[in-house]
Protein backbone atom coordinates (compact mmCIF):
# COMPACT_ATOMS: atom_id res chain seq x y z
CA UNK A 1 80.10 3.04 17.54
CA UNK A 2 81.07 1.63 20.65
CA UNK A 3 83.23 -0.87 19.88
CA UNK A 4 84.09 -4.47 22.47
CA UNK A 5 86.24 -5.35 24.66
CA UNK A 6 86.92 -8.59 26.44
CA UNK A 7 87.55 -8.25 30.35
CA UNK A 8 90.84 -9.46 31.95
CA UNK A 9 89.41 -12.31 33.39
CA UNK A 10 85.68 -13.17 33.88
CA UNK A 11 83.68 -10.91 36.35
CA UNK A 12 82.14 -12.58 39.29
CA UNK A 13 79.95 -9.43 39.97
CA UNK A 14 76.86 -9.53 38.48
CA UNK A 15 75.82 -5.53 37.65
CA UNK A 16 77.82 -2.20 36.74
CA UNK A 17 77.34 0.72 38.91
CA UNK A 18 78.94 4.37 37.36
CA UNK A 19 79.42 7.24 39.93
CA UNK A 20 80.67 10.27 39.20
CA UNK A 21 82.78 11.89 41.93
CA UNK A 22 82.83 14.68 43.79
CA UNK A 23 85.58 16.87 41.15
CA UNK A 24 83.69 17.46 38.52
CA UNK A 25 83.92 20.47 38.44
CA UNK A 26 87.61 20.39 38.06
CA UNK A 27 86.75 19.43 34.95
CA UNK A 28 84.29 22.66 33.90
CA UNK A 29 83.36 23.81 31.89
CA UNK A 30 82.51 20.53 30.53
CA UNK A 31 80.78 19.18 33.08
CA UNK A 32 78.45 21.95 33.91
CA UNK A 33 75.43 20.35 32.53
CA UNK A 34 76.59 16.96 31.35
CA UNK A 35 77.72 14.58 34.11
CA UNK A 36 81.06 13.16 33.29
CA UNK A 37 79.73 9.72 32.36
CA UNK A 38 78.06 11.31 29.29
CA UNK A 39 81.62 13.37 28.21
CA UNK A 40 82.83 12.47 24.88
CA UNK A 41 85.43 10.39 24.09
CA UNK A 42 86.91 7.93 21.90
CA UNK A 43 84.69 6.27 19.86
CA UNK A 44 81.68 6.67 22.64
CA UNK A 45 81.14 8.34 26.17
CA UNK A 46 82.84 7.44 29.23
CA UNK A 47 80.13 5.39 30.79
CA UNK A 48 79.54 3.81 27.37
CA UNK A 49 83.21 3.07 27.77
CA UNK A 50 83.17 1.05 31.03
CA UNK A 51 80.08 -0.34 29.47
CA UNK A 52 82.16 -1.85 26.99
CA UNK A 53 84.91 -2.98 29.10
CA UNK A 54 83.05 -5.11 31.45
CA UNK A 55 80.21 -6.27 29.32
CA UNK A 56 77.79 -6.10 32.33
CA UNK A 57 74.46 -4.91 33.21
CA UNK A 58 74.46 -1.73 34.17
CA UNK A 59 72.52 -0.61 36.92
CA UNK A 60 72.71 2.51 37.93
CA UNK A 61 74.11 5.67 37.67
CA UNK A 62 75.26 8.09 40.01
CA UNK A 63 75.42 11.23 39.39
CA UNK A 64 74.30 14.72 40.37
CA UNK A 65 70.62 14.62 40.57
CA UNK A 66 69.75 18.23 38.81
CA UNK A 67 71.15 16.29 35.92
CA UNK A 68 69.35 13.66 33.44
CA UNK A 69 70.97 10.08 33.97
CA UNK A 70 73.47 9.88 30.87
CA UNK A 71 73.03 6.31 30.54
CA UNK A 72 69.56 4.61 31.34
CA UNK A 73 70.97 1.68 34.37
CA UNK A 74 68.72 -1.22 34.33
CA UNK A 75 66.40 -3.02 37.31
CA UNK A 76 67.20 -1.96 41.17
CA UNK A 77 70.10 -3.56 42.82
CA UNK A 78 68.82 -6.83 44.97
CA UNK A 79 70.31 -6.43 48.71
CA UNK A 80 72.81 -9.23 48.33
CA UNK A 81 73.68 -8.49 44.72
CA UNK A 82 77.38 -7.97 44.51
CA UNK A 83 78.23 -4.85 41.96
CA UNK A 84 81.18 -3.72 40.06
CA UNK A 85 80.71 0.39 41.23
CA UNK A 86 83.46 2.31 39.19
CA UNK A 87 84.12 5.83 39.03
CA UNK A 88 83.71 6.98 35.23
CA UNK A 89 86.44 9.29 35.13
CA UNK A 90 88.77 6.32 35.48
CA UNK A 91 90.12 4.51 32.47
CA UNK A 92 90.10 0.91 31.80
CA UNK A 93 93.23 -1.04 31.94
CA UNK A 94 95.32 -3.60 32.89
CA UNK A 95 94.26 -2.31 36.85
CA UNK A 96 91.19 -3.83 36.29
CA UNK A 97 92.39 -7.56 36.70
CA UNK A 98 93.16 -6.62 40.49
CA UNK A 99 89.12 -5.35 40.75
CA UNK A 100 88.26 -8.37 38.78
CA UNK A 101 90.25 -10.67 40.88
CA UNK A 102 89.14 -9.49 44.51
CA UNK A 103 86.62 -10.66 47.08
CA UNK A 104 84.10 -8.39 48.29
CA UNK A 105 84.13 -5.59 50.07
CA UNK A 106 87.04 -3.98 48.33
CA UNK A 107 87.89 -0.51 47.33
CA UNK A 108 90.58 0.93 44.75
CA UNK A 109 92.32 4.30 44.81
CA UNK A 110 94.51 5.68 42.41
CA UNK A 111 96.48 9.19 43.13
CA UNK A 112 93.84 8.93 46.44
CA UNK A 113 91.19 9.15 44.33
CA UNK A 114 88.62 6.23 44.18
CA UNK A 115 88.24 4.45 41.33
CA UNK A 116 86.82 0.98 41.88
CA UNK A 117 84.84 -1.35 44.18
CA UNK A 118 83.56 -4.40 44.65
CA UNK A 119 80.97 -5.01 46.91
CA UNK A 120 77.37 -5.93 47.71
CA UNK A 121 74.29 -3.20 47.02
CA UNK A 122 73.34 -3.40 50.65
CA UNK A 123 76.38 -1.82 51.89
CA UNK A 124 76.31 1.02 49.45
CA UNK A 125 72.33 1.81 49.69
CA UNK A 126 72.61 5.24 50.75
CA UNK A 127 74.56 6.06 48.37
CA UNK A 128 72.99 3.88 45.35
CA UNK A 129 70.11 6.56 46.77
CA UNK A 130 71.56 9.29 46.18
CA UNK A 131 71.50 9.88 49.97
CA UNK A 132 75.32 10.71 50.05
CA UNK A 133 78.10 10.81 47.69
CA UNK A 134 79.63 7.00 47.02
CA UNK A 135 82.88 8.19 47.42
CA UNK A 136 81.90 9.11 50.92
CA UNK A 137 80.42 5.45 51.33
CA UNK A 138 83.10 3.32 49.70
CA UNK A 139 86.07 5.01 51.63
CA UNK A 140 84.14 4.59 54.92
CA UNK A 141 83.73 0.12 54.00
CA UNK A 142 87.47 -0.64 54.09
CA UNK A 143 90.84 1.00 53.19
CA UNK A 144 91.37 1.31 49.42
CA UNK A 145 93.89 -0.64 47.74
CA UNK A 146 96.46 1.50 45.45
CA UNK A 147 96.53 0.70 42.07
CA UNK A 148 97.71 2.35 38.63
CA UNK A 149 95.02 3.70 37.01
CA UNK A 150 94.61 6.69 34.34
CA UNK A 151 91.50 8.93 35.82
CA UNK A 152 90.28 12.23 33.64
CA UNK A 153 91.46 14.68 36.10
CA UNK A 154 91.53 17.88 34.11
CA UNK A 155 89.59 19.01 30.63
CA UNK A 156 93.46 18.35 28.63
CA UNK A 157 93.27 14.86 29.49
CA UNK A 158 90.62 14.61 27.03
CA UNK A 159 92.72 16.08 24.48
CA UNK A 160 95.44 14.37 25.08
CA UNK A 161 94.24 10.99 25.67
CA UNK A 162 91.17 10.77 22.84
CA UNK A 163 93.21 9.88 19.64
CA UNK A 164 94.18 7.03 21.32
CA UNK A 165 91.39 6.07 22.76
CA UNK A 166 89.73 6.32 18.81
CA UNK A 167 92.01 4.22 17.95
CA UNK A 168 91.59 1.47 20.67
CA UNK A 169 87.85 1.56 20.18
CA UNK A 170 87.81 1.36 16.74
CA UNK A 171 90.02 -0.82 16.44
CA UNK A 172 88.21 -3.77 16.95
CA UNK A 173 85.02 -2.60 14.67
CA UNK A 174 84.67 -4.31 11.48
CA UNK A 175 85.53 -2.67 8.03
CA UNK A 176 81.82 -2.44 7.42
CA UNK A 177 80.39 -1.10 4.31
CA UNK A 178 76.33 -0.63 5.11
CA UNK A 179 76.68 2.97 3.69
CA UNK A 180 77.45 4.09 -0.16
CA UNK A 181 80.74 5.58 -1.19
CA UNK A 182 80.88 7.29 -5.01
CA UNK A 183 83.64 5.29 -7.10
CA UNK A 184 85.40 8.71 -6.83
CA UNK A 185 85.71 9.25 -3.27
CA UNK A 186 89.23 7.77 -2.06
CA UNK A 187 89.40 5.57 0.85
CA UNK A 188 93.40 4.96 2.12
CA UNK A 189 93.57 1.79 4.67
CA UNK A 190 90.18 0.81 3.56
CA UNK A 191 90.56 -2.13 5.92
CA UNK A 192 90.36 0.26 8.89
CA UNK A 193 87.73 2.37 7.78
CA UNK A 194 83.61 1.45 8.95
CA UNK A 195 80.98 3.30 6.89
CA UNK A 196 77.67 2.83 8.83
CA UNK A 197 73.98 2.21 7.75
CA UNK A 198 72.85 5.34 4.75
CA UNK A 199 76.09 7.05 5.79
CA UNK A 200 76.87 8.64 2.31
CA UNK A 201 80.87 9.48 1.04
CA UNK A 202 80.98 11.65 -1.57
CA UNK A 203 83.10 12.13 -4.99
CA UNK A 204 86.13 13.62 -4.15
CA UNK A 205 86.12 12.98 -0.57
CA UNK A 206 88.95 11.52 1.21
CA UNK A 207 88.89 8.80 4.16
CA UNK A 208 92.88 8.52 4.85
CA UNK A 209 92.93 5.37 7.78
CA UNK A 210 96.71 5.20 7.41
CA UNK A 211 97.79 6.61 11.21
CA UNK A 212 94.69 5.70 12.25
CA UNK A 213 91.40 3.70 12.07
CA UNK A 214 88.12 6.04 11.12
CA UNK A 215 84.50 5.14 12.19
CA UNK A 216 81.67 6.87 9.83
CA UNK A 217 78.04 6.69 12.14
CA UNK A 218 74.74 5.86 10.41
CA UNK A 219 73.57 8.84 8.57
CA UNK A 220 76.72 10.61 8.19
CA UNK A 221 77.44 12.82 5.31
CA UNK A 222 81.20 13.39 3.94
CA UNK A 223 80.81 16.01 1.04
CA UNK A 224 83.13 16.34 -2.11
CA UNK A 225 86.51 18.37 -1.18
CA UNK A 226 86.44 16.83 2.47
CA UNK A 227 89.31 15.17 3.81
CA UNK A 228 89.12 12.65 7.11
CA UNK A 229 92.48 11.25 8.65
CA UNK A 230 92.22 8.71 11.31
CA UNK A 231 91.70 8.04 14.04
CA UNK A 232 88.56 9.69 13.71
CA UNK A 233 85.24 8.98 14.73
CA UNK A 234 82.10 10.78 13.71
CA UNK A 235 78.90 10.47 15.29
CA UNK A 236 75.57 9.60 13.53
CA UNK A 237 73.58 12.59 11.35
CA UNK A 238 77.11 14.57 11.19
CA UNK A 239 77.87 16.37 8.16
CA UNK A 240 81.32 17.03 7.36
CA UNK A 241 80.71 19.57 4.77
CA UNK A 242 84.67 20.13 3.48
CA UNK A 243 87.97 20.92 4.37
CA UNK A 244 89.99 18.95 6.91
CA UNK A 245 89.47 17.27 9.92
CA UNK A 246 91.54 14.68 11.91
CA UNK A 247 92.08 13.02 15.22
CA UNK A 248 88.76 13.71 16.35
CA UNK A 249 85.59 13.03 17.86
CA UNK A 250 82.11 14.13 16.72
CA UNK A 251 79.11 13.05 18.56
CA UNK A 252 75.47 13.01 16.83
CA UNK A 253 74.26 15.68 14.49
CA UNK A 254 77.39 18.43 14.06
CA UNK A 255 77.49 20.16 10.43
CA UNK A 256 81.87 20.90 10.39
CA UNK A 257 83.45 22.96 7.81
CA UNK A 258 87.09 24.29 8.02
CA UNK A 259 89.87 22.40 9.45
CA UNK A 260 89.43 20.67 12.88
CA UNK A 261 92.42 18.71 14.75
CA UNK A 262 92.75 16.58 17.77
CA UNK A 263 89.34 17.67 19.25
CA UNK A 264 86.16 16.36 21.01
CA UNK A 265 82.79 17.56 20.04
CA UNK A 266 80.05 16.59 22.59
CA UNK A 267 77.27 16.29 20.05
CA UNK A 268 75.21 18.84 18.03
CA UNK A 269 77.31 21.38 17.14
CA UNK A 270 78.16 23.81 14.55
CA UNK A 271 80.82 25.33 12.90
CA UNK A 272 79.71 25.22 9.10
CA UNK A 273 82.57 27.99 7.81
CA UNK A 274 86.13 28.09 7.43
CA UNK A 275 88.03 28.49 10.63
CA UNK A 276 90.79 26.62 12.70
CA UNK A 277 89.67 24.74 15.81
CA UNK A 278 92.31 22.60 17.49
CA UNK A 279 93.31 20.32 20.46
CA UNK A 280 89.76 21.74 22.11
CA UNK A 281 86.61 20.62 23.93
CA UNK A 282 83.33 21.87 22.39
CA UNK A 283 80.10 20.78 24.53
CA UNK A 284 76.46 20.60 23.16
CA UNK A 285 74.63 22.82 20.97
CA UNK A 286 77.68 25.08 19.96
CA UNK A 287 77.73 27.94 17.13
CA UNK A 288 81.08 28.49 15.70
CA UNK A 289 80.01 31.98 13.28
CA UNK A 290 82.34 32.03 10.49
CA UNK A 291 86.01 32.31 10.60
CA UNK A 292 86.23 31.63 14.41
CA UNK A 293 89.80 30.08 14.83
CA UNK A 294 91.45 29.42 18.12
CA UNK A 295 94.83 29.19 19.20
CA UNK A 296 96.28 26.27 20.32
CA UNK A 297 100.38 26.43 20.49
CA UNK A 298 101.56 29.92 22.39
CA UNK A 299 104.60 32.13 20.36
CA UNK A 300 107.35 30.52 23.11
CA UNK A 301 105.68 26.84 22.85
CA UNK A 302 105.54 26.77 26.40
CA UNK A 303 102.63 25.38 28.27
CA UNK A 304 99.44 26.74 28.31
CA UNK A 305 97.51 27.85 31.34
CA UNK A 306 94.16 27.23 31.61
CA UNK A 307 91.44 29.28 33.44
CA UNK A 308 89.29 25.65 35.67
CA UNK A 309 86.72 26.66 37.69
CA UNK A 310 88.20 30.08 38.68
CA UNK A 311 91.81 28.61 39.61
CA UNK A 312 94.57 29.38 36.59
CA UNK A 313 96.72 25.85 36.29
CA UNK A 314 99.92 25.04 34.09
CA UNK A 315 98.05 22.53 31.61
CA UNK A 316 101.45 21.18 31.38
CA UNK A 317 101.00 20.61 27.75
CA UNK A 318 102.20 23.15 24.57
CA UNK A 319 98.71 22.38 23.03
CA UNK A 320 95.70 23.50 24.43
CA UNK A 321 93.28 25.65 22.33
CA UNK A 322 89.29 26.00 23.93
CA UNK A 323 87.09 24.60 26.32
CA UNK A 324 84.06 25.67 25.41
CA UNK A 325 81.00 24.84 27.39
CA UNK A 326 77.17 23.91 25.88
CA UNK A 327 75.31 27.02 24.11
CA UNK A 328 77.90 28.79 23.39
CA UNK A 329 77.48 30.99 20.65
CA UNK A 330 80.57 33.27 18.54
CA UNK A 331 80.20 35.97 15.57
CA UNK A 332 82.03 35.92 12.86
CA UNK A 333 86.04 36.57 13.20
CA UNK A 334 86.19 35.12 15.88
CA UNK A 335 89.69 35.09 17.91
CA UNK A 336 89.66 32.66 20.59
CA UNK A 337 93.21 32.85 22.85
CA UNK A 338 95.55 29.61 23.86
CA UNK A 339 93.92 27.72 26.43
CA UNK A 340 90.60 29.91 26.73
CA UNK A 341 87.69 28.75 28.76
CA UNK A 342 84.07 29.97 27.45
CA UNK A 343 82.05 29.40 29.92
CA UNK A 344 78.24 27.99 29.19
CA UNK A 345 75.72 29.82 27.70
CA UNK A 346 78.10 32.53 26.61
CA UNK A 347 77.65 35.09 23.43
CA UNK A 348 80.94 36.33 21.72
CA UNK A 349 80.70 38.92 19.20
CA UNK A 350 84.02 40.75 19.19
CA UNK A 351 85.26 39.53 15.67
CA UNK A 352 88.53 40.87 15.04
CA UNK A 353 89.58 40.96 18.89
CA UNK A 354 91.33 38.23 21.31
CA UNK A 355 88.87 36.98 23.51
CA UNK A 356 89.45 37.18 27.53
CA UNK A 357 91.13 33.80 27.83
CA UNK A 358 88.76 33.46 30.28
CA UNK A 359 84.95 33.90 30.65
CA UNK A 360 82.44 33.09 32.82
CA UNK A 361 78.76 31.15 32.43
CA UNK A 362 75.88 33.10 30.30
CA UNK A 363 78.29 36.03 29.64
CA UNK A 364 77.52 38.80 26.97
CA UNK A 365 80.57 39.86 25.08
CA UNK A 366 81.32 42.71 23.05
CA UNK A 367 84.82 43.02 22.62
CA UNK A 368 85.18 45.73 25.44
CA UNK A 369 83.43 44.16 28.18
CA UNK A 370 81.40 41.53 29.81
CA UNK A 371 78.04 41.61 30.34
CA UNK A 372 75.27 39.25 31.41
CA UNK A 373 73.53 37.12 29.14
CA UNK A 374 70.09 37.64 29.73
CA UNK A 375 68.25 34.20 30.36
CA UNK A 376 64.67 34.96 28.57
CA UNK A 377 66.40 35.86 25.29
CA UNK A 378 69.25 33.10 25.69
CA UNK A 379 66.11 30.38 26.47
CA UNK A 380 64.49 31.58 23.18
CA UNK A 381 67.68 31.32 21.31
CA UNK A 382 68.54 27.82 22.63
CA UNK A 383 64.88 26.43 21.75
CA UNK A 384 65.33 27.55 17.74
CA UNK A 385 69.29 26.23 17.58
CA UNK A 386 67.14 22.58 19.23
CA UNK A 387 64.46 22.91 16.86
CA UNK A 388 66.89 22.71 14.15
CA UNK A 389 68.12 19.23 15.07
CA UNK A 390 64.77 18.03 15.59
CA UNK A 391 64.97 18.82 19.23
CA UNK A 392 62.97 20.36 22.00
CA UNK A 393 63.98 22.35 24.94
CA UNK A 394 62.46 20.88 27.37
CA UNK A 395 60.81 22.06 30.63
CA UNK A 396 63.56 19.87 32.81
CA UNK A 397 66.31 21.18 30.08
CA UNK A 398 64.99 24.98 30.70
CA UNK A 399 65.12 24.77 34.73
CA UNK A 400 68.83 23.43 34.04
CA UNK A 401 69.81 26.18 32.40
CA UNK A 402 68.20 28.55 34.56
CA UNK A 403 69.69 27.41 37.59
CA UNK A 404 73.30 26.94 35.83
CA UNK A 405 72.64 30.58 35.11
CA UNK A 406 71.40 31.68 38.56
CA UNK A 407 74.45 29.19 40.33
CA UNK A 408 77.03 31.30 37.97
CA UNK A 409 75.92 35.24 38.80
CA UNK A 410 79.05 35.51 41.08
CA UNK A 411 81.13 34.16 38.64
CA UNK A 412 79.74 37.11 35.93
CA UNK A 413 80.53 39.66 38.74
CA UNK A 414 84.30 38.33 39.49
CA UNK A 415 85.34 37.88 35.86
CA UNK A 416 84.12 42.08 35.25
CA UNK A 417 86.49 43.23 38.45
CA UNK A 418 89.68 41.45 36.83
């Protein structure tokens, strides 16, 4: 449901180019196996995003190379083509009329972090090559220009900044009705609400668009006793299976139960049981067991620190619940602190216990202590949770994981001497 938008003024460059920088993994553990084009947000993904905002051809991404392009770019670049390369952890915005508007070779920075270029494909080969990073080549052509722009720094920004985003992207959809809604389900601001193709709203389900427009994806199921208030997008094949959700994003195929506020679901997840989960990240192929809830204001409502890539930072925001990376998996009860970071691959069954705030990739825990995961049993686990989406673990997908899970053994070691 990626919804339009019309540029600030018409693009003389003729293809898109996405990179994704060198901080990524400021941004963990979301990004440890999806590259930060494919993140979650809005209505879409980031790249789909810029996708959107340019309306150009896009083609290529840039990204690192153990992971699977998350957006398919198009023909190679001609030598004297002249591209639009833009970093996708920027936002569009009204900075883009300056990229628009410039002659090529020219570079934009925002906070000194690139965000923009124009220039021709022969001058950024290397790096269109994967030969060195981009940010490397485009700092190196001439001296960025400053400009404002809004960049994804830090996993909160995508709490923060996604109801809006909803919201903008949905905004311009059409009120479409290609799915069926019972003559007893309730739909408030009908005008803002799209139903796509065999979605299916149920009797005594509730789409509330008041605050906020609501996109339903094709195949989507809202069953009876559910309630959806905008902005809120759900992804195709989700199944929202009662309770109450809101400000959110859910990419393709999650089954949600419970109540779920003001967070980002990366696709394929599960949490099909009562439970809180709010202002949090949730990557792919996540088990929620019944009853987990996190916490997402602290007792004092002061900030929440955040445990990012093995550095504790001041969020700067009261609300922060999880980050929780792909194949994750928690047992029933449970407890998940404010502003905890469950690292990929990890197995919680302490029910009844806090959490660490903090834990590493592929690690085992009991409620006492932290143990490694081990990766022949996790693998097997991982290819059933697939199989039920219709999915297959795949050899690329399995060499992923076990060098995520190789890449992560200090980590394991560190977080059982604090």
């Amino acid at each position: 449901m990626t919804a339009q938008r019309s540029p600030a003024s018409k693009p003389t460059a003729s293809a898109l180019v996405l990179f994704e920088d060198l901080r990524w993994r400021e941004l963990r553990p979301l990004t440890d196996l999806t590259a930060v084009p494919a993140l979650a947000f809005g209505a879409s993904t980031l790249g789909e995003r810029w996708q959107a905002a340019t309306r150009l051809p896009l083609r290529a991404v840039v990204a690192r190379p153990e992971l699977p392009s998350p957006t398919p770019g198009g023909a190679a670049a001609d030598s004297a083509e002249e591209l639009l390369v833009i970093n996708a952890a920027a936002l569009p915005g009204p900075w883009l009329d300056a990229v628009l508007g410039a002659t090529a070779p020219a570079v934009f920075a925002a906070g000194g972090v690139i965000v923009a270029a124009r220039v021709a494909a022969a001058t950024i080969a290397p790096a269109l090559a994967g030969a060195q990073p981009m940010e490397d080549t485009l700092a190196a052509l001439v001296t960025p220009v400053a400009v404002e722009a809004r960049r994804i720094a830090r996993p909160w920004d995508v709490i923060a900044w996604n109801p809006a985003a909803i919201a903008e992207d949905l905004a311009l959809l059409a009120p479409v009705r290609d799915g069926s809604v019972h003559p007893q389900a309730v739909l408030l601001g009908p005008e803002r609400i799209a139903i796509g193709r065999d979605a299916r709203i149920d009797p005594l389900a509730v789409l509330d668009a008041r605050e906020g427009p609501i996109g339903i994806g094709a195949g989507v199921r809202v069953l009876p006793n559910t309630v959806v208030v905008g902005p809120c997008s759900v992804g195709p094949g989700t199944q929202l299976l009662g309770g109450y959700v809101s400000r959110s994003t859910f990419g393709p195929e999650c089954r949600i139960a419970g109540e779920v506020e003001d967070c980002v679901w990366q696709g394929y997840g599960n949490k099909r049981h009562h439970g809180f989960v709010g202002h949090s990240v949730i990557g792919e192929w996540v088990n929620l067991g019944a009853l987990t809830t996190t916490s997402d204001l602290k007792n004092n409502y002061g900030t929440v620190r955040v445990w990012v890539d093995g550095l504790e930072i001041d969020s700067g925001s009261p609300k922060v619940g999880s980050l929780i990376g792909a194949h994750v998996k928690t047992g029933i009860g449970t407890l998940l602190p404010t502003g905890a970071s469950v690292g990929t691959g990890s197995n919680l069954f302490g029910g009844g216990r806090f959490a660490p705030k903090a834990l590493p990739p592929f690690a085992w825990w009991d409620g006492e202590r932290i143990v490694d995961h081990q990766i022949e049993p996790f693998l097997r686990t991982a290819r059933i949770a697939m199989s039920r989406r219709g999915r297959e673990l795949t050899a690329d997908d399995e060499l992923r994981l076990r060098g995520a899970f190789q890449s992560s053994a200090a980590e394991r070691e560190s977080a059982r001497q604090r």
